[in-house]
C-alpha atoms as a PDB file:
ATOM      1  CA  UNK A   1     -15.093  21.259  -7.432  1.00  0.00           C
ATOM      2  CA  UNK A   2     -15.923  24.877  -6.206  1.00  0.00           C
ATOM      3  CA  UNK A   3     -14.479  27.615  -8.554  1.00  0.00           C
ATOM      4  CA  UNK A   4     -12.218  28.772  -5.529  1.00  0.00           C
ATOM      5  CA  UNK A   5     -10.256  25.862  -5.565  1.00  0.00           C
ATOM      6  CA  UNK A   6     -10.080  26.076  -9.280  1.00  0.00           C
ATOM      7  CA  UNK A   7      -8.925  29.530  -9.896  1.00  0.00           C
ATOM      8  CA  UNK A   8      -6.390  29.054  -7.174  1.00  0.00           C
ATOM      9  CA  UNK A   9      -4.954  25.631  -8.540  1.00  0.00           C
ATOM     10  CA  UNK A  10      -4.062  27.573 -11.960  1.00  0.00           C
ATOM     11  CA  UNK A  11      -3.084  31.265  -9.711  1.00  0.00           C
ATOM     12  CA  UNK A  12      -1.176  28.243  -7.750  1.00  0.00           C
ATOM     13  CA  UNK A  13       0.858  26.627 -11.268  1.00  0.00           C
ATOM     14  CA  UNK A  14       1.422  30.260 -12.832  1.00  0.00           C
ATOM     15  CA  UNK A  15       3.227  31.298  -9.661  1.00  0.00           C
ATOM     16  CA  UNK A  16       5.018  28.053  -9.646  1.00  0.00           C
ATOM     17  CA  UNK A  17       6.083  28.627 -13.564  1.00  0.00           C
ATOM     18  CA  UNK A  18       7.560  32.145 -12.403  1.00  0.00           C
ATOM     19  CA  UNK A  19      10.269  30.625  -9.814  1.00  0.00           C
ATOM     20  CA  UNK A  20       7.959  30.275  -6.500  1.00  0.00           C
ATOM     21  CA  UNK A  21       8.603  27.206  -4.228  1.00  0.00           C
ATOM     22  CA  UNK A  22       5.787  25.322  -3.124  1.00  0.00           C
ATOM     23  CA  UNK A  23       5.532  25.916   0.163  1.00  0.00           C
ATOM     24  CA  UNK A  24       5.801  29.463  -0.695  1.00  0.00           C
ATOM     25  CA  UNK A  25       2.805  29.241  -2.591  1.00  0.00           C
ATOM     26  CA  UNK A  26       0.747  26.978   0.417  1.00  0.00           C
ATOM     27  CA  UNK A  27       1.299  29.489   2.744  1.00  0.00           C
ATOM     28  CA  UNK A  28      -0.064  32.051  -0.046  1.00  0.00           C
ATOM     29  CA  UNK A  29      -3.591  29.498  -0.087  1.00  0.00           C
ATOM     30  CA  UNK A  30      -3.348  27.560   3.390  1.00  0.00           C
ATOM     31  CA  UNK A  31      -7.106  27.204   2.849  1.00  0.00           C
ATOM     32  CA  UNK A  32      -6.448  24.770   0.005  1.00  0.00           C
ATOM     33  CA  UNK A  33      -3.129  23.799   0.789  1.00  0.00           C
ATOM     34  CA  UNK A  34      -4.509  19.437   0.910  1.00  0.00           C
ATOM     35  CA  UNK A  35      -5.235  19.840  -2.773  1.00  0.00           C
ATOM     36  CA  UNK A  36      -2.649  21.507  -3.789  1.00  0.00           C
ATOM     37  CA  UNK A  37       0.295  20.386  -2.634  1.00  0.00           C
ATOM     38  CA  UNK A  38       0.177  17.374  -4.865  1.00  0.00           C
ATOM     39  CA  UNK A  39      -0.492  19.035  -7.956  1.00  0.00           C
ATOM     40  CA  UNK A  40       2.532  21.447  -7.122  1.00  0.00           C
ATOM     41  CA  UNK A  41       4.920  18.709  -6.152  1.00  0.00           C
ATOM     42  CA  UNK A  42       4.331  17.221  -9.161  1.00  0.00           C
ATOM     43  CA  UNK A  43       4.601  19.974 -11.486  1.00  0.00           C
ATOM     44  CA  UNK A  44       7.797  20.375 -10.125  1.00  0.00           C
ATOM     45  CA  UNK A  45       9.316  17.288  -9.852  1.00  0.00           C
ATOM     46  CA  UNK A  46       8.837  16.799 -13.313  1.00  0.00           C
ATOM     47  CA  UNK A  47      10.915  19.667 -14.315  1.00  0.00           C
ATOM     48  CA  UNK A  48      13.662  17.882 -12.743  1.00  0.00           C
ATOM     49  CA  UNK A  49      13.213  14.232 -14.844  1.00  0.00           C
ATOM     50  CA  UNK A  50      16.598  13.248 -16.555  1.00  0.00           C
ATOM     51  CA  UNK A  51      15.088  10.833 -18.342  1.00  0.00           C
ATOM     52  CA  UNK A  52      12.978  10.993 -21.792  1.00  0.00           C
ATOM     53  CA  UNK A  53      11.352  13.525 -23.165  1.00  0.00           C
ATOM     54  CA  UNK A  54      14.352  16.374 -23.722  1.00  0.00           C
ATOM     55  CA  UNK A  55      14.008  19.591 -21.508  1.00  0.00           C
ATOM     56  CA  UNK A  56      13.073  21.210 -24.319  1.00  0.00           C
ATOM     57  CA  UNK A  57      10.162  19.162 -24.692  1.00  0.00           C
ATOM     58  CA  UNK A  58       9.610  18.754 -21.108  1.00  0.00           C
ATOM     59  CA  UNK A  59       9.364  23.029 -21.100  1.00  0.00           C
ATOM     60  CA  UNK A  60       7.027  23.059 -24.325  1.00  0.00           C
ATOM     61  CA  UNK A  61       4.418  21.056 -23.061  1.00  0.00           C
ATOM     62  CA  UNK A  62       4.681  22.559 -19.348  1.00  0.00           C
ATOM     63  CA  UNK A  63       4.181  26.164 -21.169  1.00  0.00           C
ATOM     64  CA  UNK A  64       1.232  25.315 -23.339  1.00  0.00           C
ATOM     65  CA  UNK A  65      -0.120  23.543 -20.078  1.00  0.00           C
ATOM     66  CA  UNK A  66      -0.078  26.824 -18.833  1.00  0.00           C
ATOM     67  CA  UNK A  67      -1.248  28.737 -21.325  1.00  0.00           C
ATOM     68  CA  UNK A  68      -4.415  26.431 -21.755  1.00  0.00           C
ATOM     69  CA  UNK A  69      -5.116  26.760 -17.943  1.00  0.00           C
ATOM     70  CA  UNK A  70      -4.649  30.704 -18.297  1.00  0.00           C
ATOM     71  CA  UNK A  71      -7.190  30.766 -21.831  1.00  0.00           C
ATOM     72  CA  UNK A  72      -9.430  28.184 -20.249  1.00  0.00           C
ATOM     73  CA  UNK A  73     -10.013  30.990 -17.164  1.00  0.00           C
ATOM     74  CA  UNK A  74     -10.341  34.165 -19.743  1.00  0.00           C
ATOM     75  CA  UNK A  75     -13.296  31.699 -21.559  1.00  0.00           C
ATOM     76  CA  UNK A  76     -15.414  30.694 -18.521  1.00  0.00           C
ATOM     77  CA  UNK A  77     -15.244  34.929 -17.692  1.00  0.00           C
ATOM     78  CA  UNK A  78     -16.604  34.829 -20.861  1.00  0.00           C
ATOM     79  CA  UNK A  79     -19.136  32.488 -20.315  1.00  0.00           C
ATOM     80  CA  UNK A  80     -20.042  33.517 -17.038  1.00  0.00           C
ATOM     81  CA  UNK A  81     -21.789  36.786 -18.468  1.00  0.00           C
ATOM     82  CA  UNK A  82     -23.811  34.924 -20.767  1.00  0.00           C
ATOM     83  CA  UNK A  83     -24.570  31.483 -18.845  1.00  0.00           C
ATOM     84  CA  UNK A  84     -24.434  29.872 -16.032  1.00  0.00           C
ATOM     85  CA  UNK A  85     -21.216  30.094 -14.207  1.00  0.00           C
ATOM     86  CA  UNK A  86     -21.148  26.755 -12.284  1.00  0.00           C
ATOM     87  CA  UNK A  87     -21.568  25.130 -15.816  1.00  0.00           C
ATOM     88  CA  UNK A  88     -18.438  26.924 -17.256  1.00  0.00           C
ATOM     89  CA  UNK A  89     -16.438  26.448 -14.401  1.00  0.00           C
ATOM     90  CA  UNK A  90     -16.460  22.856 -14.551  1.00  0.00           C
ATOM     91  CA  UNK A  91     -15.949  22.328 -17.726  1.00  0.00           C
ATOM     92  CA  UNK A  92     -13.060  24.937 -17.390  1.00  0.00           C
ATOM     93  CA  UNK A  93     -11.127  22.569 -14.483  1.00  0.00           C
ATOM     94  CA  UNK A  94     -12.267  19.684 -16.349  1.00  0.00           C
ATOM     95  CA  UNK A  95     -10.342  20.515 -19.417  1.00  0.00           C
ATOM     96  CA  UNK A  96      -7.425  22.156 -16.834  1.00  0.00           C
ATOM     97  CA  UNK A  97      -6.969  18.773 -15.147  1.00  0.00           C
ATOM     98  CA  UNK A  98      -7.198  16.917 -18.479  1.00  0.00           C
ATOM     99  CA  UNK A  99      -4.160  18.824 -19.769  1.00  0.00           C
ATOM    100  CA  UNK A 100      -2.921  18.267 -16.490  1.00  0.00           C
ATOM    101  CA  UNK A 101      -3.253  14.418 -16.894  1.00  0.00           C
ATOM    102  CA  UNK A 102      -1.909  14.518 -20.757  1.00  0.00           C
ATOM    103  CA  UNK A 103       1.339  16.340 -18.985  1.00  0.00           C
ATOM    104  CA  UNK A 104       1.674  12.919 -16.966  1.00  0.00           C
ATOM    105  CA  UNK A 105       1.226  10.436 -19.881  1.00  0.00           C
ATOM    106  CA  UNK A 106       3.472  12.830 -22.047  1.00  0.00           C
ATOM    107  CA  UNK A 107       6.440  12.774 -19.621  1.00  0.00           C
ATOM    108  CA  UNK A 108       6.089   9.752 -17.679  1.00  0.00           C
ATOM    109  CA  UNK A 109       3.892   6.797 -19.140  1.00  0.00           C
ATOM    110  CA  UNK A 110       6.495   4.934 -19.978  1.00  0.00           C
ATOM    111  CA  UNK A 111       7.851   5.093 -16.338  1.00  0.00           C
ATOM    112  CA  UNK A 112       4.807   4.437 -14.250  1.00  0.00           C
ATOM    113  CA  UNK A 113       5.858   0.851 -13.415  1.00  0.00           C
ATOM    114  CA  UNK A 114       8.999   1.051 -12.489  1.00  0.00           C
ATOM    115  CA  UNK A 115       8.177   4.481 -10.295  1.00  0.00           C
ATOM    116  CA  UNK A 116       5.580   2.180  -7.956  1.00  0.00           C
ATOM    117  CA  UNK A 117       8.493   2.011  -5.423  1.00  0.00           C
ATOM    118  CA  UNK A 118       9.944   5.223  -5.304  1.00  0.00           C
ATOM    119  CA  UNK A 119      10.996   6.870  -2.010  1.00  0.00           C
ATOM    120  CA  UNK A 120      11.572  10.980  -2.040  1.00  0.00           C
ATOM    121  CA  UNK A 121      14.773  12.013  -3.846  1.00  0.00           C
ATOM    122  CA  UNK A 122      14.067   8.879  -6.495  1.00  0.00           C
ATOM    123  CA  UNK A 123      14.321  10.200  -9.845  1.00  0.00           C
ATOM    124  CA  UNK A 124      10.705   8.612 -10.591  1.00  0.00           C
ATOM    125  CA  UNK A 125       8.921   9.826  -7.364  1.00  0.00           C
ATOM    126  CA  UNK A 126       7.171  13.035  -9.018  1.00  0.00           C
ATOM    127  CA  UNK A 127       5.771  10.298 -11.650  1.00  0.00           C
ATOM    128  CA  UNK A 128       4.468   8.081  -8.539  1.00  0.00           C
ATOM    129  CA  UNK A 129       2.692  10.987  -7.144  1.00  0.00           C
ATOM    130  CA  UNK A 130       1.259  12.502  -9.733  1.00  0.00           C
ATOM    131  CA  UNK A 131      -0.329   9.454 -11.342  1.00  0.00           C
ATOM    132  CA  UNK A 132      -1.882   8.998  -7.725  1.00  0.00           C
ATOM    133  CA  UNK A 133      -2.960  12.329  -8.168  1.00  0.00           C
ATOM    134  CA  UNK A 134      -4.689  11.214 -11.108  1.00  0.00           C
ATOM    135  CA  UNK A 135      -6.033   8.173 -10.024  1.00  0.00           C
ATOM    136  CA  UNK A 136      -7.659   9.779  -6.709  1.00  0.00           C
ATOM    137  CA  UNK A 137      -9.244  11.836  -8.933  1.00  0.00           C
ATOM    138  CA  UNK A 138     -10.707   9.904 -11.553  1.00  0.00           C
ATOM    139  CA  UNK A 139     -11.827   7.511  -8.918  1.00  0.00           C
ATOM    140  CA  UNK A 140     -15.850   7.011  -8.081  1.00  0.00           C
ATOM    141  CA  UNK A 141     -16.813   9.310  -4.953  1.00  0.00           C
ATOM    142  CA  UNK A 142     -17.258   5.781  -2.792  1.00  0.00           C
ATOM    143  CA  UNK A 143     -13.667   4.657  -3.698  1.00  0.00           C
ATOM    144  CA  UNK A 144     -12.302   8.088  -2.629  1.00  0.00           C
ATOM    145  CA  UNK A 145     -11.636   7.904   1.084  1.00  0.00           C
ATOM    146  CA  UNK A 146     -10.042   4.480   0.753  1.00  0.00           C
ATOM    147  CA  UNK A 147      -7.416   5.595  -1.937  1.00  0.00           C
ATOM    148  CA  UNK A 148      -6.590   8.368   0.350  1.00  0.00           C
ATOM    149  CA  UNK A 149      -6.439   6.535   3.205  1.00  0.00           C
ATOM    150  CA  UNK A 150      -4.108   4.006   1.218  1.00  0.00           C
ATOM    151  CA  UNK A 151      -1.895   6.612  -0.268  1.00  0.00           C
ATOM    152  CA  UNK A 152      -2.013   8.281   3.124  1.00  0.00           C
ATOM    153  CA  UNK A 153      -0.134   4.992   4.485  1.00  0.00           C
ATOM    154  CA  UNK A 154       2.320   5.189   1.573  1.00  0.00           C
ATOM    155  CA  UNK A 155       3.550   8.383   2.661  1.00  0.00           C
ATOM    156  CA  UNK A 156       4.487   6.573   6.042  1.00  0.00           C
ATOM    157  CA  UNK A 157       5.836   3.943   4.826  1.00  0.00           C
ATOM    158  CA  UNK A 158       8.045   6.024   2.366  1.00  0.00           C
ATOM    159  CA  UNK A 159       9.035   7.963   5.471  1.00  0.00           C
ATOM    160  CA  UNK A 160      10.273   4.676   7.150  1.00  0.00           C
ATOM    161  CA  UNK A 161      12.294   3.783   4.356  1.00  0.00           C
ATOM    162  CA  UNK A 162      14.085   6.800   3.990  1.00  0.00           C
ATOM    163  CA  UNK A 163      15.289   6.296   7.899  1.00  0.00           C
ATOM    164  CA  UNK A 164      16.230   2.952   6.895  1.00  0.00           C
ATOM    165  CA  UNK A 165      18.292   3.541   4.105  1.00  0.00           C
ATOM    166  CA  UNK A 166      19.810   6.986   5.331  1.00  0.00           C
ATOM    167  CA  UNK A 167      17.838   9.100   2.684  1.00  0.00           C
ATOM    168  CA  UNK A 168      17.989  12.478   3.212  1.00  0.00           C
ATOM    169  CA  UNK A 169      15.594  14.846   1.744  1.00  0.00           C
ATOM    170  CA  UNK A 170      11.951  16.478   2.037  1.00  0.00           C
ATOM    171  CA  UNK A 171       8.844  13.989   3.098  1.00  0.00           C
ATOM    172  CA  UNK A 172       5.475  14.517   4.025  1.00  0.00           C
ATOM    173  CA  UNK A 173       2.804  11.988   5.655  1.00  0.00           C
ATOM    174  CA  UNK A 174      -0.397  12.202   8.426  1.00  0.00           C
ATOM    175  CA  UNK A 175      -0.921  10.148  11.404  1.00  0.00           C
ATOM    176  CA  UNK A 176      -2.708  10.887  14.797  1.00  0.00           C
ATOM    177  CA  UNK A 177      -0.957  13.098  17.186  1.00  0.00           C
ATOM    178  CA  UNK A 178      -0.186  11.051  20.287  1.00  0.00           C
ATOM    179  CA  UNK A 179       2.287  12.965  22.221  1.00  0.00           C
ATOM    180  CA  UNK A 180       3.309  16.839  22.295  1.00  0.00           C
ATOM    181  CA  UNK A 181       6.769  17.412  24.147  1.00  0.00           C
ATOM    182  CA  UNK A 182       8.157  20.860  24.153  1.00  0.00           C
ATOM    183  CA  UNK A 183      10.647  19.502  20.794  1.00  0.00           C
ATOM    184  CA  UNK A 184       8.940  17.025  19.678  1.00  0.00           C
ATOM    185  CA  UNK A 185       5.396  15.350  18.657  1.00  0.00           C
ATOM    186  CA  UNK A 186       4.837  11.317  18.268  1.00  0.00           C
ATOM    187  CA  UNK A 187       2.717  11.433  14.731  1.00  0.00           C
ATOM    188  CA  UNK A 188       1.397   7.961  14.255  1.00  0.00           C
ATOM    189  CA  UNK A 189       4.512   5.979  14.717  1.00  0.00           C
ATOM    190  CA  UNK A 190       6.955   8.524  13.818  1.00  0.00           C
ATOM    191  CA  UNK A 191       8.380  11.079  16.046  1.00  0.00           C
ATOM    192  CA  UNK A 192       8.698  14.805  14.556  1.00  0.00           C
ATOM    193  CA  UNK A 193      11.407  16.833  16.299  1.00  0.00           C
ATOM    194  CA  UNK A 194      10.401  20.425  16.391  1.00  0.00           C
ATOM    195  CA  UNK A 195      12.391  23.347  16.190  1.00  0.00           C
ATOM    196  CA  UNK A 196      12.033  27.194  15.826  1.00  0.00           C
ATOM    197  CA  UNK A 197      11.792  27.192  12.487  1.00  0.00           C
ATOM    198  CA  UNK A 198       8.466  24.455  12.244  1.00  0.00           C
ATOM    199  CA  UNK A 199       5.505  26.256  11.113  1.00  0.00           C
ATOM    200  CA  UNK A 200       2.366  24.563  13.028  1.00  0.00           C
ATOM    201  CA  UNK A 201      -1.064  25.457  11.544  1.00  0.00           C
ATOM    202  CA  UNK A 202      -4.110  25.140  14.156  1.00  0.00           C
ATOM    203  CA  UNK A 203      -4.755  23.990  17.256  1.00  0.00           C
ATOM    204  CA  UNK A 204      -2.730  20.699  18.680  1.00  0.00           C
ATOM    205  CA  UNK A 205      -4.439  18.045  20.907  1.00  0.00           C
ATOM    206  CA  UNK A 206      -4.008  14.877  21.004  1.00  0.00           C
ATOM    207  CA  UNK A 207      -5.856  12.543  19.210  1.00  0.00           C
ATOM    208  CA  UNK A 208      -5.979  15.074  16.200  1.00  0.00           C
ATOM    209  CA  UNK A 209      -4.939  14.062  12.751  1.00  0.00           C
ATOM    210  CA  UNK A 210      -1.949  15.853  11.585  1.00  0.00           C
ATOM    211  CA  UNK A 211      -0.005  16.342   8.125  1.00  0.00           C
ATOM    212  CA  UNK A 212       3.081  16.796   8.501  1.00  0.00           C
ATOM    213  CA  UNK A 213       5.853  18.179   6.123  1.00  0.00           C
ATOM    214  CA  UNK A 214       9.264  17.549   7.173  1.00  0.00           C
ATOM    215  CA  UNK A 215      13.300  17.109   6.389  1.00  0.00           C
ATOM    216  CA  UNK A 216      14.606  13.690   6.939  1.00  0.00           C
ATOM    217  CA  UNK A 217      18.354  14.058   7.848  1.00  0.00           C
ATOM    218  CA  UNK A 218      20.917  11.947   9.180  1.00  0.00           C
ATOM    219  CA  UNK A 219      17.967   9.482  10.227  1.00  0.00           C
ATOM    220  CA  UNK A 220      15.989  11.901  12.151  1.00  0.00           C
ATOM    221  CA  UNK A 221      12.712  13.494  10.940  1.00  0.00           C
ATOM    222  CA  UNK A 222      12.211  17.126  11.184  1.00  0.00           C
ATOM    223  CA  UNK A 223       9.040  19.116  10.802  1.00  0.00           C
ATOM    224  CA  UNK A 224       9.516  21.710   8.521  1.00  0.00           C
ATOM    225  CA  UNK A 225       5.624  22.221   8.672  1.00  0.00           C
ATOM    226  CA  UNK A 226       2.760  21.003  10.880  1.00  0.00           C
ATOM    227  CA  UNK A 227      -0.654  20.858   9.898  1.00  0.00           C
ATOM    228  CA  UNK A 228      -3.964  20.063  12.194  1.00  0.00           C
ATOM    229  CA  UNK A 229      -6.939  18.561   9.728  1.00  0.00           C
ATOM    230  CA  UNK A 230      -8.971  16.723  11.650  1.00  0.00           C
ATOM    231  CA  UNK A 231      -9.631  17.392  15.504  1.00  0.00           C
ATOM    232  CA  UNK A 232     -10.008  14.229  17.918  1.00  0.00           C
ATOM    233  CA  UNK A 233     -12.737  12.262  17.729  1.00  0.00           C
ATOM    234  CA  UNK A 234     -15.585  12.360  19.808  1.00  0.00           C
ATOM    235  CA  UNK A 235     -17.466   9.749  21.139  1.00  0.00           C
ATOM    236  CA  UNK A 236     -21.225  10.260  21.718  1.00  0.00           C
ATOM    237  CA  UNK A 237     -22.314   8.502  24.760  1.00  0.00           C
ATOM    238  CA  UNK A 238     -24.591   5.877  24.512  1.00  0.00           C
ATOM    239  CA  UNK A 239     -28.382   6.109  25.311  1.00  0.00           C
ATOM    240  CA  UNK A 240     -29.149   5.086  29.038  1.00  0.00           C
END
């Protein structure tokens, strides 16, 4: 993990602690915005959990994960003028993401199960995400791209089921760009309308994979935010 990503992840959950909104914040890193976004979403969705522990609880342990991220950063300075600063680093976001993942068990172990179906606006979605959050990272480098690429279909399929049911509310998934109209692009299977409002980052063609953030209302899916990361593929031509 490079220490730019890690400084920004705990710049990212200090600014969220003082009343920022996420995508306030991923426009502040856009550079980093993949990684984040999870991490955010969940930190904030679980400020919003009804169920057990009390807020008051649910606040503690949110403010010592803080202030653990914010010593854990003053110690690798520290270190860094002594040793070897890639060394202190990791074991700095080690330790970050390990009070990260005691937050999770803390205030939501108990609800893991039942949160494996969860759409957006479902009490137990923040749970759902951020134990995938956890699991992508914990997994062995080979496993990696599948997991994404499974959690990656999730996020449609969640999308698809909030059409169905008439849920309204914030979504986000990626598919390949396949058409761009004027007020609308066909991502994967699901057409985005666009508006004046949709922020697009980069450079659309199609064929591109995009991530798109969007508002699901009244059964239509609007992109709130439009992402290019990864242009189309290119074939090499075979050898005569």
């Amino acid at each position: 993990m490079d220490s730019a990503l890690e400084n920004t992840i705990v710049d990212a959950l200090e600014a969220l602690d003082r009343g920022e909104n996420v995508e306030q914040i991923l426009d502040r890193f856009p550079q980093h915005a993949p990684a984040l976004r999870p991490i955010l979403e969940t930190a904030a969705g679980l400020a919003d959990l009804s169920p057990l522990p009390s807020t008051e609880a649910r606040s503690l342990s949110r403010q010592q994960f803080l202030a653990e991220a914010r010593r854990l950063r003053e110690e690798s300075f520290r270190e860094t003028s002594h040793h070897d600063g890639s060394t202190s680093l990791l074991r700095r976001f080690y330790y970050s993401f390990a009070s990260f993942a005691v937050l999770l068990v803390l205030l939501g172990v108990i609800l893991v199960p039942p949160s494996a179906g969860a759409i957006p606006g479902d009490i137990l979605y923040p749970v759902k995400r951020g134990v995938e959050t956890l699991r992508l990272y914990l997994a062995p480098q080979e496993e990696k791209e599948a997991l994404r690429g499974q959690y990656e279909e999730e996020r449609n399929h969640e999308v698809y089921e909030m059409i169905e049911v008439g849920r309204d509310g914030s979504a986000g998934y990626v598919g390949m760009l396949k058409a761009i109209q004027p007020h609308q692009w066909e991502i994967g299977n699901i057409t985005a309308l666009i508006n004046d409002s949709t922020v697009i980052r980069g450079e659309p063609e199609v064929g591109a994979r995009v991530e798109a953030h969007c508002l699901v209302k009244d059964r239509q899916v609007i992109a709130e935010s439009l992402t290019i990361i990864d242009p189309p593929m290119t074939l090499t031509p075979a050898n005569p």
